[in-house]
Structure formats: structure tokens, C-alpha cells
N, C-alpha and C. Protein backbone atom coordinates (compact mmCIF):
# COMPACT_ATOMS: atom_id res chain seq x y z
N UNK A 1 -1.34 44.30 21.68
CA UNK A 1 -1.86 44.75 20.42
C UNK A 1 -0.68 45.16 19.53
N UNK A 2 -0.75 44.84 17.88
CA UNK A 2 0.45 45.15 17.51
C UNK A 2 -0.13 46.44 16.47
N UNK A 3 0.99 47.54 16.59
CA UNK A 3 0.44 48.61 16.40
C UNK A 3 1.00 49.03 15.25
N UNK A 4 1.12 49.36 13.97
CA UNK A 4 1.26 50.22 12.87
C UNK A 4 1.71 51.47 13.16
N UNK A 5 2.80 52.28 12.45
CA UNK A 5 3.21 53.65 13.13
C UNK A 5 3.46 54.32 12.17
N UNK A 6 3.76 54.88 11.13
CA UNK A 6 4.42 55.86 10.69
C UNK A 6 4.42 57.30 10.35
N UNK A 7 5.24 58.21 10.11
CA UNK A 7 5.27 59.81 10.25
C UNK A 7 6.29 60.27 9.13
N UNK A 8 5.81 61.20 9.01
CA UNK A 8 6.83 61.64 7.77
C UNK A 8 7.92 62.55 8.55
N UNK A 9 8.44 63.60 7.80
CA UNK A 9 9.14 64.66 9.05
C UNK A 9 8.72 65.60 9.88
N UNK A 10 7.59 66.08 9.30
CA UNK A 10 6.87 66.95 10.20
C UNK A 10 6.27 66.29 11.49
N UNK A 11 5.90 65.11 11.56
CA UNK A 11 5.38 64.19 12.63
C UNK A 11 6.31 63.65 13.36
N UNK A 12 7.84 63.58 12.82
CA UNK A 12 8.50 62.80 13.70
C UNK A 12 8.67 63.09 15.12
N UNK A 13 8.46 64.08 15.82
CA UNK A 13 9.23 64.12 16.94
C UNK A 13 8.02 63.63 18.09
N UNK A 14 6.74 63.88 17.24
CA UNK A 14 5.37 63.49 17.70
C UNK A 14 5.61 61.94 18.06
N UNK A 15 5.66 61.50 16.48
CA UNK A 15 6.11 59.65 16.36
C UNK A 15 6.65 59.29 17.29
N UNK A 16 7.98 59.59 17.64
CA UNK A 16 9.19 58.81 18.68
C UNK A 16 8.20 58.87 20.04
N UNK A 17 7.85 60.07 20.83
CA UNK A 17 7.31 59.96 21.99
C UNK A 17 6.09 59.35 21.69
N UNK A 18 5.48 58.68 20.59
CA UNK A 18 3.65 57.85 20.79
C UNK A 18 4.76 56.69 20.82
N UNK A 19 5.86 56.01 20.03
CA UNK A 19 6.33 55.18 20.30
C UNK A 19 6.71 54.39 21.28
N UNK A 20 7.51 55.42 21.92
CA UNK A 20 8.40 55.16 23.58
C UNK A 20 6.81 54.61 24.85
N UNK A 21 5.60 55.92 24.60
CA UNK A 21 4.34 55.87 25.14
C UNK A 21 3.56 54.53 25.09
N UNK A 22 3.45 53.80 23.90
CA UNK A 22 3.04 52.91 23.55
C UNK A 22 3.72 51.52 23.97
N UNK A 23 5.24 51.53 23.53
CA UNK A 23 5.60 50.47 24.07
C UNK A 23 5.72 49.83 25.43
N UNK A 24 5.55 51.49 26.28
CA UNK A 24 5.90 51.37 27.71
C UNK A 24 4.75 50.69 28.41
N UNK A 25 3.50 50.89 27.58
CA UNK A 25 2.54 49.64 27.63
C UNK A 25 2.27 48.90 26.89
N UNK A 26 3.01 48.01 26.54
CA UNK A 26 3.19 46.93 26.65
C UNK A 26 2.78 46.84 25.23
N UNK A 27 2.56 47.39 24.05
CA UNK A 27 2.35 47.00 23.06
C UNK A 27 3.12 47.04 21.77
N UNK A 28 3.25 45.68 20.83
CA UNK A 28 4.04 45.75 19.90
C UNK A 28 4.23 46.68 18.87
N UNK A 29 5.32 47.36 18.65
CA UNK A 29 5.13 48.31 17.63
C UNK A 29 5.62 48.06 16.31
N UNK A 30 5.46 48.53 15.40
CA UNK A 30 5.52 48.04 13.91
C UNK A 30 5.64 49.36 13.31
N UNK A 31 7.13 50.24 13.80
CA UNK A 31 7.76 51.30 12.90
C UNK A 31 8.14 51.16 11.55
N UNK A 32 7.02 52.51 10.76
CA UNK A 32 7.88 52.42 9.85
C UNK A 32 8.49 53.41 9.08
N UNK A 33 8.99 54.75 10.14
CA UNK A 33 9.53 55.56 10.04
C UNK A 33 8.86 56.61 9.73
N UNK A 34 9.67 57.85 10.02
CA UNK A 34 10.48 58.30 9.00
C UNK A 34 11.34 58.22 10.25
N UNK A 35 12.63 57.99 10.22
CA UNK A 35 13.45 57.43 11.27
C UNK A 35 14.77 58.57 11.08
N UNK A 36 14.92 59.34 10.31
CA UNK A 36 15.32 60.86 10.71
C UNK A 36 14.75 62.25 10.45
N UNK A 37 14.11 62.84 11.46
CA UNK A 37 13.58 64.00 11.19
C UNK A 37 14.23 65.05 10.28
N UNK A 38 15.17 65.49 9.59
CA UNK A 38 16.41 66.01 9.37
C UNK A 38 15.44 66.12 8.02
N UNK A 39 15.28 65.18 7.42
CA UNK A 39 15.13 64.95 6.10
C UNK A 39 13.99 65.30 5.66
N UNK A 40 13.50 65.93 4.93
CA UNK A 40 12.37 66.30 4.19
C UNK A 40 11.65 64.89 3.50
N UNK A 41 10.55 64.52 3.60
CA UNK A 41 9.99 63.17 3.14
C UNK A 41 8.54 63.42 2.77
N UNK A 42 7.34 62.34 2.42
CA UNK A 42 6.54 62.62 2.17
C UNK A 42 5.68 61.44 3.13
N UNK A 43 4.62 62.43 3.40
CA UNK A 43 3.27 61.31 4.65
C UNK A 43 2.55 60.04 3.49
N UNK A 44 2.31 59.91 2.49
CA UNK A 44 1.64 59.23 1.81
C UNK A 44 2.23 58.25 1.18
N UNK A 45 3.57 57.61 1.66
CA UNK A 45 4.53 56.62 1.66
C UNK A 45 4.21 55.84 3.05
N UNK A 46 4.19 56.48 4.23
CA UNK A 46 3.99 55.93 5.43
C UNK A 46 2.68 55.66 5.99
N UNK A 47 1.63 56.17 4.52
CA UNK A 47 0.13 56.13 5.09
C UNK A 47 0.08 54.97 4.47
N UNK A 48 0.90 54.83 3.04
CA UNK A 48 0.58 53.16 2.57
C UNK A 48 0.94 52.09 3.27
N UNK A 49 1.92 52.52 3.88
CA UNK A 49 2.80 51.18 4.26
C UNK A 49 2.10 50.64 6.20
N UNK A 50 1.32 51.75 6.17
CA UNK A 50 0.73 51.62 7.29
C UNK A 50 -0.34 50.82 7.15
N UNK A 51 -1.56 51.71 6.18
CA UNK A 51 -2.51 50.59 5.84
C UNK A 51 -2.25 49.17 5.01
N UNK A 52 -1.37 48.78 4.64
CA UNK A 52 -1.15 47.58 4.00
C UNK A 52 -0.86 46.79 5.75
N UNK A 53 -0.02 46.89 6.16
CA UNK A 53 0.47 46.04 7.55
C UNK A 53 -0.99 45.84 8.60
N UNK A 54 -1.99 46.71 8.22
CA UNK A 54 -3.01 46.52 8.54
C UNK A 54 -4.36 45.44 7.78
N UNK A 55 -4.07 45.90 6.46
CA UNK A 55 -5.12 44.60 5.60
C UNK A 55 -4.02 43.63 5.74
N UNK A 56 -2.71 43.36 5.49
CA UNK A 56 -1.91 42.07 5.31
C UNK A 56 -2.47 41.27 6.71
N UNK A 57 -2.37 41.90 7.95
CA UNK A 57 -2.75 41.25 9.20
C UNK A 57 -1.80 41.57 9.85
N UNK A 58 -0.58 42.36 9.52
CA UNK A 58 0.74 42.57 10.01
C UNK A 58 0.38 43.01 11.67
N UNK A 59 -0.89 44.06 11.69
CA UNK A 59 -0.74 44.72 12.31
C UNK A 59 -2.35 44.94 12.49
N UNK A 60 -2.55 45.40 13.98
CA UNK A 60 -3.93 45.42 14.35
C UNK A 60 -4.64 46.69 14.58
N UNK A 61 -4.13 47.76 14.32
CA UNK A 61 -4.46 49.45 13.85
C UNK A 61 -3.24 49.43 13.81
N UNK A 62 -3.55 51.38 13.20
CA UNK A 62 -2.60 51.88 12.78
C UNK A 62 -2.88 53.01 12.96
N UNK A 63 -1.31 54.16 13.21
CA UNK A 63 -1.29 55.60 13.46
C UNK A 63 -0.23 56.11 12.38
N UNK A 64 -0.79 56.78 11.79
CA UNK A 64 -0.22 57.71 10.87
C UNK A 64 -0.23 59.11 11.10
N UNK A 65 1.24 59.93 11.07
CA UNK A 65 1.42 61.47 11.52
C UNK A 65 1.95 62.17 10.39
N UNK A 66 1.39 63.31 10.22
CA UNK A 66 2.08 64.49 9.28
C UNK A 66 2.16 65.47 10.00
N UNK A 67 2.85 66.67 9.69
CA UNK A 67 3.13 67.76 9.99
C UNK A 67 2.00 68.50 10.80
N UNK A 68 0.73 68.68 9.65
CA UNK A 68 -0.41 69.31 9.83
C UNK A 68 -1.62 67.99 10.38
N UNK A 69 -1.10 66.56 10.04
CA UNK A 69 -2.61 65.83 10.55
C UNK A 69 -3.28 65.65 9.49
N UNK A 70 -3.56 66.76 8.69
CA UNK A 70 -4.74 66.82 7.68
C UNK A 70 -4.36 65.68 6.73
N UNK A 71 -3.11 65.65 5.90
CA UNK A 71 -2.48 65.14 5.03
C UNK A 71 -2.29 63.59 5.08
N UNK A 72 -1.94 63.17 6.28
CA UNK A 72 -1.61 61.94 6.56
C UNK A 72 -2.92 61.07 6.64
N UNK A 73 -4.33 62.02 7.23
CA UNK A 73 -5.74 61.51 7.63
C UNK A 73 -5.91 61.12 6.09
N UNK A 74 -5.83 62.06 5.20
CA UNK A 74 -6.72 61.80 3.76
C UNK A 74 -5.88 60.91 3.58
N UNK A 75 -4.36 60.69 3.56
CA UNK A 75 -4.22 60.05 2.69
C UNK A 75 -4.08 57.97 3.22
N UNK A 76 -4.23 57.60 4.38
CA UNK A 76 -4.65 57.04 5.68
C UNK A 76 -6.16 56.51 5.03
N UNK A 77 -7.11 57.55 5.10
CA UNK A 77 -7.93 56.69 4.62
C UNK A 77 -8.97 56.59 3.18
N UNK A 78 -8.01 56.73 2.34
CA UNK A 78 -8.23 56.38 1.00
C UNK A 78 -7.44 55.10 0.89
């Protein structure tokens, strides 16, 4: 299954271990960061780019992480 991923900074450290988890079975992943926690960023960059790789066909679900969850859900599925 090829999987959609992204997290802003509050999610990252969440992200890396669903990553490592995921691939270790066996499924394709389709990161698209936030690829340094360090940095202050925003979830509703990685909720787009998530659901697009999903309508394009890129990708066959998708997981999107924020800090709190709440943020990334609304903005995920609008």
C-alpha cells in the first residue's frame, strides 16, 4: 500500500517512528515532511500536499500529524 505522510513540527517525532513502523511492513511511503523538527512550520501545508497525492492517485491513504491532532484533522479533511 502506498502511504501519504506528513507532520508539521509538533508531529515530527510521532512521524519518523509511524514511518520506520510502516515501512518495516512492508509498505511504500510517500514523505512529505516536515523533515526537521527544529523548525517551527505549519500542519496545513502537509495536510494539502497529503490530500492531493491522494486524489492525484499518488498515494492510497494518507496520515497527517500536528502537534495537538485537532489541527491537522480539520485541516486533512476540508
Amino acid at each position: 500500500m502506498r502511504i501519504a505522510i506528513g507532520a508539521d513540527h509538533g508531529g515530527y517525532p510521532l512521524n519518523e517512528r509511524i514511518i520506520s513502523e510502516l515501512a518495516t511492513a512492508g509498505h511504500e511511503i510517500v514523505d512529505f515532511g516536515t523533515h526537521d523538527g527544529s523548525r517551527p512550520d505549519d500542519y496545513p501545508e502537509y495536510a494539502l500536499a497529503v490530500g492531493q497525492a491522494i486524489q492525484g492517485g499518488d498515494a492510497d491513504i494518507g496520515i497527517v500529524i500536528c502537534g495537538s491532532g485537532v489541527g491537522a484533522a480539520v485541516a486533512a479533511n476540508k
